[in-house]
PDB file of N, CA and C in Angstrom:
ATOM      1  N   UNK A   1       0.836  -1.178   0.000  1.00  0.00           N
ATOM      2  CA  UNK A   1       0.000   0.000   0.000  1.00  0.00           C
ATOM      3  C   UNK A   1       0.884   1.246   0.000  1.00  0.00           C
ATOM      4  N   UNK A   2       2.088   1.352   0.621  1.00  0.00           N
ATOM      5  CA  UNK A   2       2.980   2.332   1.183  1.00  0.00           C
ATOM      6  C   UNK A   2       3.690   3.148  -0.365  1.00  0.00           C
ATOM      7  N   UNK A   3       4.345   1.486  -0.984  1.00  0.00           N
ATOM      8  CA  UNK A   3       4.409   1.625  -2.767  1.00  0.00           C
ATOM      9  C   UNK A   3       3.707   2.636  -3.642  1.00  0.00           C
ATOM     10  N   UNK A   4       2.670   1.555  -3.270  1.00  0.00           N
ATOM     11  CA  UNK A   4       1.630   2.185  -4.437  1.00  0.00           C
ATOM     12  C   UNK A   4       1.100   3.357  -4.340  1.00  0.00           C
ATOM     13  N   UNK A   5       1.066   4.162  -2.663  1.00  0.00           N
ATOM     14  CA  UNK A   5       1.062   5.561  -2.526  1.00  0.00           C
ATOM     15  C   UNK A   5       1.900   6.500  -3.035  1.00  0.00           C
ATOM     16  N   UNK A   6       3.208   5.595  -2.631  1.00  0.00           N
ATOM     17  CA  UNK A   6       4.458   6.391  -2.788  1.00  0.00           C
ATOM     18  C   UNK A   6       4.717   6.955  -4.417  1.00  0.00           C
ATOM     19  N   UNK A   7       4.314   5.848  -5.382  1.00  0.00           N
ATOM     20  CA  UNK A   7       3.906   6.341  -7.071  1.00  0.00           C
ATOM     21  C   UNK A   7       3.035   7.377  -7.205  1.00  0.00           C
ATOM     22  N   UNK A   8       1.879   6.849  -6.928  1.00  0.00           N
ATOM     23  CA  UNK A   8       0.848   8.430  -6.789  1.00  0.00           C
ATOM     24  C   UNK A   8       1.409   9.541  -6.510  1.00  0.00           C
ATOM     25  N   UNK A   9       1.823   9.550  -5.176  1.00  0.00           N
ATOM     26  CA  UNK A   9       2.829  11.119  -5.108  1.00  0.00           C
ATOM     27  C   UNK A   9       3.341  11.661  -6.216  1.00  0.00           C
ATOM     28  N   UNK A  10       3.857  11.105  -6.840  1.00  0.00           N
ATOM     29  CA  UNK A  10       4.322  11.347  -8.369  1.00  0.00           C
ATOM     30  C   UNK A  10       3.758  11.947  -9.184  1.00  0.00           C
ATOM     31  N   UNK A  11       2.518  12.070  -9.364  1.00  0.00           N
ATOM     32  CA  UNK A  11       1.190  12.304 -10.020  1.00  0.00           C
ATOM     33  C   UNK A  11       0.583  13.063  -9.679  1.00  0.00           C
ATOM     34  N   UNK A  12       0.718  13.399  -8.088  1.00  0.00           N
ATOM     35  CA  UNK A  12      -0.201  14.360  -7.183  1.00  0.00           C
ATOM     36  C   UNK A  12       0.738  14.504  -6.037  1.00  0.00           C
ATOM     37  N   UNK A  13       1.758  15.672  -6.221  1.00  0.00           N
ATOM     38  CA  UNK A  13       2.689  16.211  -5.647  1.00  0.00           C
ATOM     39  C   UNK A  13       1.526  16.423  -4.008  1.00  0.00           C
ATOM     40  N   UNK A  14       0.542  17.272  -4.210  1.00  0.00           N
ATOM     41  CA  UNK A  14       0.262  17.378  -3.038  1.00  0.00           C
ATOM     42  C   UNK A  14      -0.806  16.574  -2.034  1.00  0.00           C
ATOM     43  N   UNK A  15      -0.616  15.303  -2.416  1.00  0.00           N
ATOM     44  CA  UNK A  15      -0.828  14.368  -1.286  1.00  0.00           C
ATOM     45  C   UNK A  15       0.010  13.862  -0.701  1.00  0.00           C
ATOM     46  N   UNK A  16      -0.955  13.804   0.477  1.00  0.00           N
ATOM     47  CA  UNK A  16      -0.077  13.385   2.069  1.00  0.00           C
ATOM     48  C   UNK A  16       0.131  12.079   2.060  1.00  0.00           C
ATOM     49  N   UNK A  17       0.579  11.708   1.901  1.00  0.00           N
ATOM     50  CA  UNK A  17       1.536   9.905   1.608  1.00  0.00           C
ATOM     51  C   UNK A  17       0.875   9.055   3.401  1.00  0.00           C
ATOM     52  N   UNK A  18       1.331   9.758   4.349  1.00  0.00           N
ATOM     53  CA  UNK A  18       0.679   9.341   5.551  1.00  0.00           C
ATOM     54  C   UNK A  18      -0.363   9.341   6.170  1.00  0.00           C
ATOM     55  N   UNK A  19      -1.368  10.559   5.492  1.00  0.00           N
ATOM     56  CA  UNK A  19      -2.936  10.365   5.458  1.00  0.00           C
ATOM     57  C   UNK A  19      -3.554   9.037   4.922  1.00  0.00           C
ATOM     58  N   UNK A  20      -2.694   9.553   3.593  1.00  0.00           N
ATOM     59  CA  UNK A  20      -3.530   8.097   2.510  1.00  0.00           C
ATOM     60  C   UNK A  20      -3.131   7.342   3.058  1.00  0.00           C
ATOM     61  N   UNK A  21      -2.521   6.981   3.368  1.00  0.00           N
ATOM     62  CA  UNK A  21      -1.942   5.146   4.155  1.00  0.00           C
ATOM     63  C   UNK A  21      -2.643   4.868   5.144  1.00  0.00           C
ATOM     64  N   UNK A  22      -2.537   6.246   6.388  1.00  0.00           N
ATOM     65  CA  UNK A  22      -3.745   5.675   7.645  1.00  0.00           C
ATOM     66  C   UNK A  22      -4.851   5.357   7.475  1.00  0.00           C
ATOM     67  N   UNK A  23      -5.388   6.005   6.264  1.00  0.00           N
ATOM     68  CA  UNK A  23      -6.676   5.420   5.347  1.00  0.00           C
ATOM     69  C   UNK A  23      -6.546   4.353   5.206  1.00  0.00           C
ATOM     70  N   UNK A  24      -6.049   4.019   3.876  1.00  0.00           N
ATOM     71  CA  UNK A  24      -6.466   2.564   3.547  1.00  0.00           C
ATOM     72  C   UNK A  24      -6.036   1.246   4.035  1.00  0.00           C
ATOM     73  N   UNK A  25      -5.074   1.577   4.679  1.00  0.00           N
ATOM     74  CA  UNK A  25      -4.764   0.790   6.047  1.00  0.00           C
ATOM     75  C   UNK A  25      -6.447   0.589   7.234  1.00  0.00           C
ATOM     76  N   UNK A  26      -6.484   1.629   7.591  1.00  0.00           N
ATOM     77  CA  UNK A  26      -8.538   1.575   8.420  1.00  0.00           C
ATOM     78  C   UNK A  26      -9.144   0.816   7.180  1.00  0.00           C
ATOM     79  N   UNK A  27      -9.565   1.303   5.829  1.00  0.00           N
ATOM     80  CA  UNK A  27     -10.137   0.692   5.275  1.00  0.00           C
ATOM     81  C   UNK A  27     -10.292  -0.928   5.192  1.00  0.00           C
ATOM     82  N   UNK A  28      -8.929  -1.274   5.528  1.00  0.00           N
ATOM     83  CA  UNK A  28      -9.131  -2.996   4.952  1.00  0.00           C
ATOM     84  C   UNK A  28      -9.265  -3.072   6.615  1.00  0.00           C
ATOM     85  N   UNK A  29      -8.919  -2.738   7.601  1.00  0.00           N
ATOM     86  CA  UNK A  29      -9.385  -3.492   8.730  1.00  0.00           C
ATOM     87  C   UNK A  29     -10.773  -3.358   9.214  1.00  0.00           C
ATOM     88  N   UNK A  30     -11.385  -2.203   8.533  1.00  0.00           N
ATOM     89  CA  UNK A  30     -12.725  -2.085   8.738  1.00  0.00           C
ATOM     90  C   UNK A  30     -13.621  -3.562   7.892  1.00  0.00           C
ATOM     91  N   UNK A  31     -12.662  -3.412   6.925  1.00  0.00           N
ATOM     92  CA  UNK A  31     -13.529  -4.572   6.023  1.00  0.00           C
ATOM     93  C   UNK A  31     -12.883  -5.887   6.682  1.00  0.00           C
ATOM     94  N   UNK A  32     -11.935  -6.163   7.103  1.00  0.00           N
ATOM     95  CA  UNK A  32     -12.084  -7.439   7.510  1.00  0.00           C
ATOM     96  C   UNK A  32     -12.441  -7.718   9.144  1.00  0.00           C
ATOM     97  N   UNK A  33     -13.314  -6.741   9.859  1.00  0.00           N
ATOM     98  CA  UNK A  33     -13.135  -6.434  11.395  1.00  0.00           C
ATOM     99  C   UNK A  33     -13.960  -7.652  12.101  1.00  0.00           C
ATOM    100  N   UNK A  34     -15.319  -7.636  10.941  1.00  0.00           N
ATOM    101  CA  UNK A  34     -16.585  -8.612  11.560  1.00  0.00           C
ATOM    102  C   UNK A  34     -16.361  -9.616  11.127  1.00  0.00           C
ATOM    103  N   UNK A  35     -15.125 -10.313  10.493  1.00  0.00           N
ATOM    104  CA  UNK A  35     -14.298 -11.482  10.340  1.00  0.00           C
ATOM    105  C   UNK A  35     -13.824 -11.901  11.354  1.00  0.00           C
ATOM    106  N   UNK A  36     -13.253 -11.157  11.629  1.00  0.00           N
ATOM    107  CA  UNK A  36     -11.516 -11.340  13.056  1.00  0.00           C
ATOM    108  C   UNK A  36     -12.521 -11.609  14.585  1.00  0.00           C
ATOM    109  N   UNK A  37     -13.647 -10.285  14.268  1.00  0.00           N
ATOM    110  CA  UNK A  37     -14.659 -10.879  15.913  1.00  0.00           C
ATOM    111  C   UNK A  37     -15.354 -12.053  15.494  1.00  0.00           C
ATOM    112  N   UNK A  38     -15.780 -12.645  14.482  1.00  0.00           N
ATOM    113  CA  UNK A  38     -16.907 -13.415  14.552  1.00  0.00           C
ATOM    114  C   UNK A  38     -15.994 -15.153  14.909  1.00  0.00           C
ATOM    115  N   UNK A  39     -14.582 -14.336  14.478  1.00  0.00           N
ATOM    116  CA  UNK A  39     -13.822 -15.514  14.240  1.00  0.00           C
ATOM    117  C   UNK A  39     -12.820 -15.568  15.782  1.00  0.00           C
ATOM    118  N   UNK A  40     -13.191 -14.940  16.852  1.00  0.00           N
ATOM    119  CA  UNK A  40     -12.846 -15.010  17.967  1.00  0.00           C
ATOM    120  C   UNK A  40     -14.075 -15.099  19.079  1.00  0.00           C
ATOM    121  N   UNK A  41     -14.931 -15.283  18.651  1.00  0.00           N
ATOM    122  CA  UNK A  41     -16.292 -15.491  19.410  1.00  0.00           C
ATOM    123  C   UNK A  41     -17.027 -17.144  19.109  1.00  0.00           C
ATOM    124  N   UNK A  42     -16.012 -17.290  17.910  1.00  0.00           N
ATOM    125  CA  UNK A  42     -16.902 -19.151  17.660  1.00  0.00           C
ATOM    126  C   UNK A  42     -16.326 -19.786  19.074  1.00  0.00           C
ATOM    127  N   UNK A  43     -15.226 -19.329  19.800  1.00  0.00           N
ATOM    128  CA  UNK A  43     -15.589 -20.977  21.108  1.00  0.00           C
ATOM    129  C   UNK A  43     -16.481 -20.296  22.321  1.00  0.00           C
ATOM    130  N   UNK A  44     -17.134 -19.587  22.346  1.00  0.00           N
ATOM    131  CA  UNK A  44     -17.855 -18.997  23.254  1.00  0.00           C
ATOM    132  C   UNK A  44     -19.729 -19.240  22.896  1.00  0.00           C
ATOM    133  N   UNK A  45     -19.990 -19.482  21.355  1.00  0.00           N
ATOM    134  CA  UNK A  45     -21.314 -19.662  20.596  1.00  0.00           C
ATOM    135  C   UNK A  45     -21.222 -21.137  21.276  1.00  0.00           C
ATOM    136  N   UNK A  46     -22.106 -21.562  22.125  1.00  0.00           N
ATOM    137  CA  UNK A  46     -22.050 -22.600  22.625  1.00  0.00           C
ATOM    138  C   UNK A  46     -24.185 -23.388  22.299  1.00  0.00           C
ATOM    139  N   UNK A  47     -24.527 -24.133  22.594  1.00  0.00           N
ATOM    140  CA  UNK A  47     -25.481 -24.586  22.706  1.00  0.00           C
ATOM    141  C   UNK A  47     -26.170 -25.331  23.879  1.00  0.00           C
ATOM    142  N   UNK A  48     -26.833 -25.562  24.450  1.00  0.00           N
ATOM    143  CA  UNK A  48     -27.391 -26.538  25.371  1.00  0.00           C
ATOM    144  C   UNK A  48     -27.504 -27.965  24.762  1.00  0.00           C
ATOM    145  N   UNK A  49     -27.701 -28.910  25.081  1.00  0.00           N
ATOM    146  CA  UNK A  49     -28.042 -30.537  24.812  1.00  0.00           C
ATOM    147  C   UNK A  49     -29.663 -30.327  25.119  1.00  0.00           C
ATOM    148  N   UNK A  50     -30.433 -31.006  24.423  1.00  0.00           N
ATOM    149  CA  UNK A  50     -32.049 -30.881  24.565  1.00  0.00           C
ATOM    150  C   UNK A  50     -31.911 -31.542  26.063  1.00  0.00           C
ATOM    151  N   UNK A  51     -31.159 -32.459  26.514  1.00  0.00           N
ATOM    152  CA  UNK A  51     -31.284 -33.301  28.161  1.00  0.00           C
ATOM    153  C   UNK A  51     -31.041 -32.232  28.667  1.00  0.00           C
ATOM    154  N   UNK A  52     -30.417 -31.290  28.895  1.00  0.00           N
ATOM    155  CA  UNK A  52     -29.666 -30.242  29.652  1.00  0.00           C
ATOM    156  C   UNK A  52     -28.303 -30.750  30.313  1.00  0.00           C
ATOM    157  N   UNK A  53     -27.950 -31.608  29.585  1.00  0.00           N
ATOM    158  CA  UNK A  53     -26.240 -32.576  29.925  1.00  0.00           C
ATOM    159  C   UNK A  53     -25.153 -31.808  29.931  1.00  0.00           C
ATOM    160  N   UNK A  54     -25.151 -30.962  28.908  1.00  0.00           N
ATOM    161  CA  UNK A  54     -23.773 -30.141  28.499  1.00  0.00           C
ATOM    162  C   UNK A  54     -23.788 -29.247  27.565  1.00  0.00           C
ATOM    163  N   UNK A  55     -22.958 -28.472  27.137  1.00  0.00           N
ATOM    164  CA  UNK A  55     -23.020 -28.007  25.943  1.00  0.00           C
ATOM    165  C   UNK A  55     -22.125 -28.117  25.080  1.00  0.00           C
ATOM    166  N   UNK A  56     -22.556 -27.850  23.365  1.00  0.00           N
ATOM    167  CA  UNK A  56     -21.676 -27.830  22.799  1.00  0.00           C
ATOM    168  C   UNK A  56     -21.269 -26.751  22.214  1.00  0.00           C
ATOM    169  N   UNK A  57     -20.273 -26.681  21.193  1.00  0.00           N
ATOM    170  CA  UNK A  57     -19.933 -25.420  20.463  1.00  0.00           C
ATOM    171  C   UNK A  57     -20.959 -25.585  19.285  1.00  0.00           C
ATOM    172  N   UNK A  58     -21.479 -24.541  18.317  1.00  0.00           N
ATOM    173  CA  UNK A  58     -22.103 -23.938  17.708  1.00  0.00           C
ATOM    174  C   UNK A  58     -21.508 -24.670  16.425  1.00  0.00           C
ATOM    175  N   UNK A  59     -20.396 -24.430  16.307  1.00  0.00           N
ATOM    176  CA  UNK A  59     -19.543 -24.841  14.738  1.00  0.00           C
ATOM    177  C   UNK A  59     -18.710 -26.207  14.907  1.00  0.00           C
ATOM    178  N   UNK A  60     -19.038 -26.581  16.068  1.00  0.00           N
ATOM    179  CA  UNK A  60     -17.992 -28.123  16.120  1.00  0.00           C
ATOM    180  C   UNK A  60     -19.064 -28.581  17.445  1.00  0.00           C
ATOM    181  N   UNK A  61     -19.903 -29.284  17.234  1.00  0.00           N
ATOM    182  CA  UNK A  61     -20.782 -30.133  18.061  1.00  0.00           C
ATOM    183  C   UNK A  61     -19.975 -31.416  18.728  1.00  0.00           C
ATOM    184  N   UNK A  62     -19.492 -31.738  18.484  1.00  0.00           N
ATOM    185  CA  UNK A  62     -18.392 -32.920  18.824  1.00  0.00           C
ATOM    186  C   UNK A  62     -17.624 -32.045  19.802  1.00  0.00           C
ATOM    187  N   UNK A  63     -17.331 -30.964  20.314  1.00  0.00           N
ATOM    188  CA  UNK A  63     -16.227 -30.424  21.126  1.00  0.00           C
ATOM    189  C   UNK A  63     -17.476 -30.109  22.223  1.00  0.00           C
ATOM    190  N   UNK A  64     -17.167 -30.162  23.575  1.00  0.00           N
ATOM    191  CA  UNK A  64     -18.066 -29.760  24.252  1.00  0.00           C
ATOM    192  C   UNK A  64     -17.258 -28.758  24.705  1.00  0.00           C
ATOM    193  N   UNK A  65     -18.679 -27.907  25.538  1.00  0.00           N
ATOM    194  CA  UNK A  65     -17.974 -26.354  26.174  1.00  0.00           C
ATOM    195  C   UNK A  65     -17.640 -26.154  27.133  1.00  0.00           C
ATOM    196  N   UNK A  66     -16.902 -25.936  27.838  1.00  0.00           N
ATOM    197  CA  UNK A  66     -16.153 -25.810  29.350  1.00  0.00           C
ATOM    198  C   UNK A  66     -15.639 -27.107  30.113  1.00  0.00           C
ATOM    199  N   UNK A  67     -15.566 -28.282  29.239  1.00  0.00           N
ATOM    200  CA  UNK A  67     -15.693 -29.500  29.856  1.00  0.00           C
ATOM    201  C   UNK A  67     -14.304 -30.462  28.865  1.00  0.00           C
ATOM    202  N   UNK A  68     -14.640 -29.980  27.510  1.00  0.00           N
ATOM    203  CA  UNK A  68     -13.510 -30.806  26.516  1.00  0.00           C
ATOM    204  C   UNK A  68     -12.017 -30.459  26.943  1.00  0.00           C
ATOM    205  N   UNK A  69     -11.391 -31.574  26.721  1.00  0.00           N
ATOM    206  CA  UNK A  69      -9.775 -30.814  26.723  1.00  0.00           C
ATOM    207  C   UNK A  69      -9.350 -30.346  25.305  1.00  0.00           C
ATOM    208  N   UNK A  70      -9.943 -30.043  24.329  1.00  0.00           N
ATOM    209  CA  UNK A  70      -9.894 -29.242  23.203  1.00  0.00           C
ATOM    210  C   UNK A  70     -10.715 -28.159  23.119  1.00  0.00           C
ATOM    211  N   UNK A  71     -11.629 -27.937  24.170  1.00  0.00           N
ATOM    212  CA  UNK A  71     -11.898 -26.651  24.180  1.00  0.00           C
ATOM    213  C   UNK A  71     -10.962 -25.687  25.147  1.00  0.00           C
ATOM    214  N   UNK A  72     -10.331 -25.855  25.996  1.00  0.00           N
ATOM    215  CA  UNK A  72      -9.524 -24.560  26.554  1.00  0.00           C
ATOM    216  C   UNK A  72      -8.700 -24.219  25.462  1.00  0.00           C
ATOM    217  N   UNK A  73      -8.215 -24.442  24.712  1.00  0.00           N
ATOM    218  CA  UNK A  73      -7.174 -24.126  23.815  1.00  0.00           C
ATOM    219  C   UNK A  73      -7.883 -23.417  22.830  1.00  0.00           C
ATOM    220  N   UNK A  74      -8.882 -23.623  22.242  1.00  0.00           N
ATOM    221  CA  UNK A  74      -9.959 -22.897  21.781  1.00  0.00           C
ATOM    222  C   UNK A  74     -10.247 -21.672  22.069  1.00  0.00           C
ATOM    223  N   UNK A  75     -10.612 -21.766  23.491  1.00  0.00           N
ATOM    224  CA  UNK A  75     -11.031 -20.606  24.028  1.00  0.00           C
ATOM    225  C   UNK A  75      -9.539 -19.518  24.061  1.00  0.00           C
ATOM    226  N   UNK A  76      -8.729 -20.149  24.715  1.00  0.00           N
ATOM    227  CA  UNK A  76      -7.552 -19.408  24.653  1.00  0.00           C
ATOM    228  C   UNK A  76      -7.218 -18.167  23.646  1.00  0.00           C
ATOM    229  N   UNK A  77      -7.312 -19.229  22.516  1.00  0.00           N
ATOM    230  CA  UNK A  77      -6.916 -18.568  21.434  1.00  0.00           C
ATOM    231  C   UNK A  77      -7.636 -17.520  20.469  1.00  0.00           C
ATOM    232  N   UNK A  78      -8.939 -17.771  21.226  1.00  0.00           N
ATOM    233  CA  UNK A  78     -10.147 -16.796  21.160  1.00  0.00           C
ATOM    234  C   UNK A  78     -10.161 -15.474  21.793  1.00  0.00           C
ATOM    235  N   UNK A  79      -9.581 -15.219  22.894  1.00  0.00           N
ATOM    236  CA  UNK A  79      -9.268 -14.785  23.891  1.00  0.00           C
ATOM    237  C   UNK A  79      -8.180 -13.621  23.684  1.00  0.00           C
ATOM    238  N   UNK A  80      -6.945 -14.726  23.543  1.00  0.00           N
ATOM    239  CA  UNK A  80      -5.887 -13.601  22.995  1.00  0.00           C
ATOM    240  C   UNK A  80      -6.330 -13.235  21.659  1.00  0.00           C
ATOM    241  N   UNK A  81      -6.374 -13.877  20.785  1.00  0.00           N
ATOM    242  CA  UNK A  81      -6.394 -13.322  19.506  1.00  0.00           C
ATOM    243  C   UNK A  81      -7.315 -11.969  19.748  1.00  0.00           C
ATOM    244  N   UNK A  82      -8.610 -11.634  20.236  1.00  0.00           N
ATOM    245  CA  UNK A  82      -9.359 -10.470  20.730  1.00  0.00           C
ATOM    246  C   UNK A  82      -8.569  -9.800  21.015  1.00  0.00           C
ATOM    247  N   UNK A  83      -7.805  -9.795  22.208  1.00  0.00           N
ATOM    248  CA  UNK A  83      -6.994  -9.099  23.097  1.00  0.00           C
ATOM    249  C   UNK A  83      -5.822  -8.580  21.867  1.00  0.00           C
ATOM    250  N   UNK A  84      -5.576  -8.835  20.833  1.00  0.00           N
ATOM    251  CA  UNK A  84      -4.575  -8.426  19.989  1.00  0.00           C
ATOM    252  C   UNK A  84      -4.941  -7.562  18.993  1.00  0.00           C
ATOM    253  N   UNK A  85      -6.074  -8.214  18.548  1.00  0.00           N
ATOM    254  CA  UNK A  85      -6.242  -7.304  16.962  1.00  0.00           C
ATOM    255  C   UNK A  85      -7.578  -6.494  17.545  1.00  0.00           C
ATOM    256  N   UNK A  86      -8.837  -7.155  17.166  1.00  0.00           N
ATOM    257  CA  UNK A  86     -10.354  -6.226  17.434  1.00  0.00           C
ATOM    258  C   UNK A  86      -9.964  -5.378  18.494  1.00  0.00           C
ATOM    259  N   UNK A  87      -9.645  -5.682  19.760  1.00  0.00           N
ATOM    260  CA  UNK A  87     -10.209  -4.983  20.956  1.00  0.00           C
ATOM    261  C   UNK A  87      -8.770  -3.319  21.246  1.00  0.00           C
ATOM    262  N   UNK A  88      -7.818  -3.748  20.471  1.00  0.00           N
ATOM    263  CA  UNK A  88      -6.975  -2.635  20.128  1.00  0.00           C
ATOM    264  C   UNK A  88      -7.489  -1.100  19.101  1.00  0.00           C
ATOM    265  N   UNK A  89      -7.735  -1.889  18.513  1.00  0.00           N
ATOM    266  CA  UNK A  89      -8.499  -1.639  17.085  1.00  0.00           C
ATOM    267  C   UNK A  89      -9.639  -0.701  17.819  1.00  0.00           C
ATOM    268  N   UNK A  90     -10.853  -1.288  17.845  1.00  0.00           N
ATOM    269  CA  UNK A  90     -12.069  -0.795  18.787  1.00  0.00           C
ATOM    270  C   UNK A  90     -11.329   0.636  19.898  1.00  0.00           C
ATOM    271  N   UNK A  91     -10.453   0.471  20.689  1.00  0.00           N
ATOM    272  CA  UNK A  91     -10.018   1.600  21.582  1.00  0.00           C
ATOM    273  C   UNK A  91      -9.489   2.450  20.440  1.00  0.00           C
ATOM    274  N   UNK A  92      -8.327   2.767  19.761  1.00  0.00           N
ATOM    275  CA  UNK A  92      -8.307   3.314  19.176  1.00  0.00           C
ATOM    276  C   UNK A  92      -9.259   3.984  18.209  1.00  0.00           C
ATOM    277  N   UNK A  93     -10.405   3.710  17.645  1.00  0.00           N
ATOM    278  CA  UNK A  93     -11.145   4.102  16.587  1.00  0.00           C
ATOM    279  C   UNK A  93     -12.027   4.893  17.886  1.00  0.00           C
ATOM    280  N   UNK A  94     -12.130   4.500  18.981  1.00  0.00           N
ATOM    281  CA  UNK A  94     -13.428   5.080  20.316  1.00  0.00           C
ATOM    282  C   UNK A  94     -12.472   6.578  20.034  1.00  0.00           C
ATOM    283  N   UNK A  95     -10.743   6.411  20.515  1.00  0.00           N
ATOM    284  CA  UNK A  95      -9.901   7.469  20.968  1.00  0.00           C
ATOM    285  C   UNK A  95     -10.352   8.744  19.729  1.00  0.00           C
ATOM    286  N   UNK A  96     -10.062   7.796  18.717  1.00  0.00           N
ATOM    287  CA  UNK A  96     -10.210   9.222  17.760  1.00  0.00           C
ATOM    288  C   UNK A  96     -11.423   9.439  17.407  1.00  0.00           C
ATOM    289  N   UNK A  97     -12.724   8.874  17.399  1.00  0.00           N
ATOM    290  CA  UNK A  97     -13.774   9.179  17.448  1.00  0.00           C
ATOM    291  C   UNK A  97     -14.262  10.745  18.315  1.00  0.00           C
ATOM    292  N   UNK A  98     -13.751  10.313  19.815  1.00  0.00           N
ATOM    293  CA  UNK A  98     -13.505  11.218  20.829  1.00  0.00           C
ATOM    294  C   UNK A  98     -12.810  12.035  20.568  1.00  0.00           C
ATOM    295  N   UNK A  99     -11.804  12.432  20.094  1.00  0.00           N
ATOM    296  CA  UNK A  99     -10.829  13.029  19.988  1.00  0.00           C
ATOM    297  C   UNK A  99     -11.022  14.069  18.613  1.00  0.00           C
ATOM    298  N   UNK A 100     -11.584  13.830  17.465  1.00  0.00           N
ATOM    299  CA  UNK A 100     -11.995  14.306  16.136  1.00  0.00           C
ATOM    300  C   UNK A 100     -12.303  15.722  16.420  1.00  0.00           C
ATOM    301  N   UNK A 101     -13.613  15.801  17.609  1.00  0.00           N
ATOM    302  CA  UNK A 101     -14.043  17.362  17.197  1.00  0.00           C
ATOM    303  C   UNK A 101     -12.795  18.417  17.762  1.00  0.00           C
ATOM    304  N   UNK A 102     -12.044  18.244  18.923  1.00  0.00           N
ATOM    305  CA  UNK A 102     -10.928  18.904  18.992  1.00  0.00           C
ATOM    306  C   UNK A 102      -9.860  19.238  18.248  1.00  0.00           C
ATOM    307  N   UNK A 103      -9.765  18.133  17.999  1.00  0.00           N
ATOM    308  CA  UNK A 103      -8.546  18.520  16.056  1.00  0.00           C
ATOM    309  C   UNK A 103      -9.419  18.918  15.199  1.00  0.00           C
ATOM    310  N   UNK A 104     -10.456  18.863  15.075  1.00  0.00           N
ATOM    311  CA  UNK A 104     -10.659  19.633  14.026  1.00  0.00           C
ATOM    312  C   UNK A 104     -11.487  21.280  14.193  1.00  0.00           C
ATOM    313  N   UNK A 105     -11.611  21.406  15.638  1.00  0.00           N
ATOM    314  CA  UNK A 105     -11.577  22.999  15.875  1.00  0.00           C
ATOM    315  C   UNK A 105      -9.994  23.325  16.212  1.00  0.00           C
ATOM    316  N   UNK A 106      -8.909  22.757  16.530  1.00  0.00           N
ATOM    317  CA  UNK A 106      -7.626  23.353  16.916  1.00  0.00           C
ATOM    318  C   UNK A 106      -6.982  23.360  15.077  1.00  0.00           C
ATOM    319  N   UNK A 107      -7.686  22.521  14.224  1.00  0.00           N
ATOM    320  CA  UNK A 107      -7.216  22.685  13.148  1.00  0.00           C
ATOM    321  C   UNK A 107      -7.539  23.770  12.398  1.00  0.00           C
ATOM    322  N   UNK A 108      -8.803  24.543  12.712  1.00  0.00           N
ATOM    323  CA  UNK A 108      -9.473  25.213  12.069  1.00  0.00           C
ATOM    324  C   UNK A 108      -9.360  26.656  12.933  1.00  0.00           C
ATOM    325  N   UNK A 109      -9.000  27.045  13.799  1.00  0.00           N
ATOM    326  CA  UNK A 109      -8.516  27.753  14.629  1.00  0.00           C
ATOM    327  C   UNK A 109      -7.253  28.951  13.837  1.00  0.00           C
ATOM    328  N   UNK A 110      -6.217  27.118  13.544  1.00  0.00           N
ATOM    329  CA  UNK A 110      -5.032  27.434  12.856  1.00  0.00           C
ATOM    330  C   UNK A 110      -4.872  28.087  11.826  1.00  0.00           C
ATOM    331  N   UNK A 111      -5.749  27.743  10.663  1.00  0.00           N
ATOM    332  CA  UNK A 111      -6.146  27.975   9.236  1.00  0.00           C
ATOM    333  C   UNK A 111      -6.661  29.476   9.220  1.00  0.00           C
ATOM    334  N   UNK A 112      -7.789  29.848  10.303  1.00  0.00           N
ATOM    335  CA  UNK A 112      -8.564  31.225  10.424  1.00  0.00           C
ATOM    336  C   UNK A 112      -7.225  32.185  11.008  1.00  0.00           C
ATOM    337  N   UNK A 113      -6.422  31.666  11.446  1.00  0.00           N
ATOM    338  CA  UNK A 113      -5.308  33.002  11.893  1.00  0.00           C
ATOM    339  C   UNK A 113      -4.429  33.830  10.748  1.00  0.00           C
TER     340      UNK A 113
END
């Protein structure tokens, strides 16, 4: 992406090479975001047994939930993987969400002087 900005510049002296990147950099993680959660929430989608015996997982019925020794590792990795990508991700996008209308009155502040 960094490349293929870096050519453009070429073309359009006055773009910001590090705007466009923080862009389309957000862009693809926006598009792949409800991937990465849906795909750290499958060992937690659990089910009941119609007996009320146990449960299982949602996408692997054969693994039971809180009980298999192939589900902690599951979960684990459910767990951190969250803790790494989405839930970083999510604070940051809250920060500058929050943060937007101030830069852009201290930006505009700047410009009117």
């Amino acid at each position: 992406v960094f490349i293929a900005l870096t050519i453009k510049k070429r073309r359009q002296p006055d773009l910001d090479v590090n705007v466009a990147f923080f862009n389309a950099i957000g862009t693809v993680f926006v598009a792949i975001y409800i991937s990465l959660i849906v795909g750290c929430a499958v060992p937690v989608l659990c089910y009941e047994h119609a007996g009320g015996n146990g449960w299982s997982m949602t996408t692997h019925p054969s693994i039971l939930c809180y009980t298999s020794g192939d589900y902690e590792p599951m979960l684990a990795i459910g767990v951190t993987s969250f803790c790494i990508i989405p839930l970083p991700f999510t604070i940051i996008m809250a920060w500058a969400a929050y943060r937007h209308p101030y830069a852009m009155a201290k930006y505009s502040e700047g410009r009117n002087a």
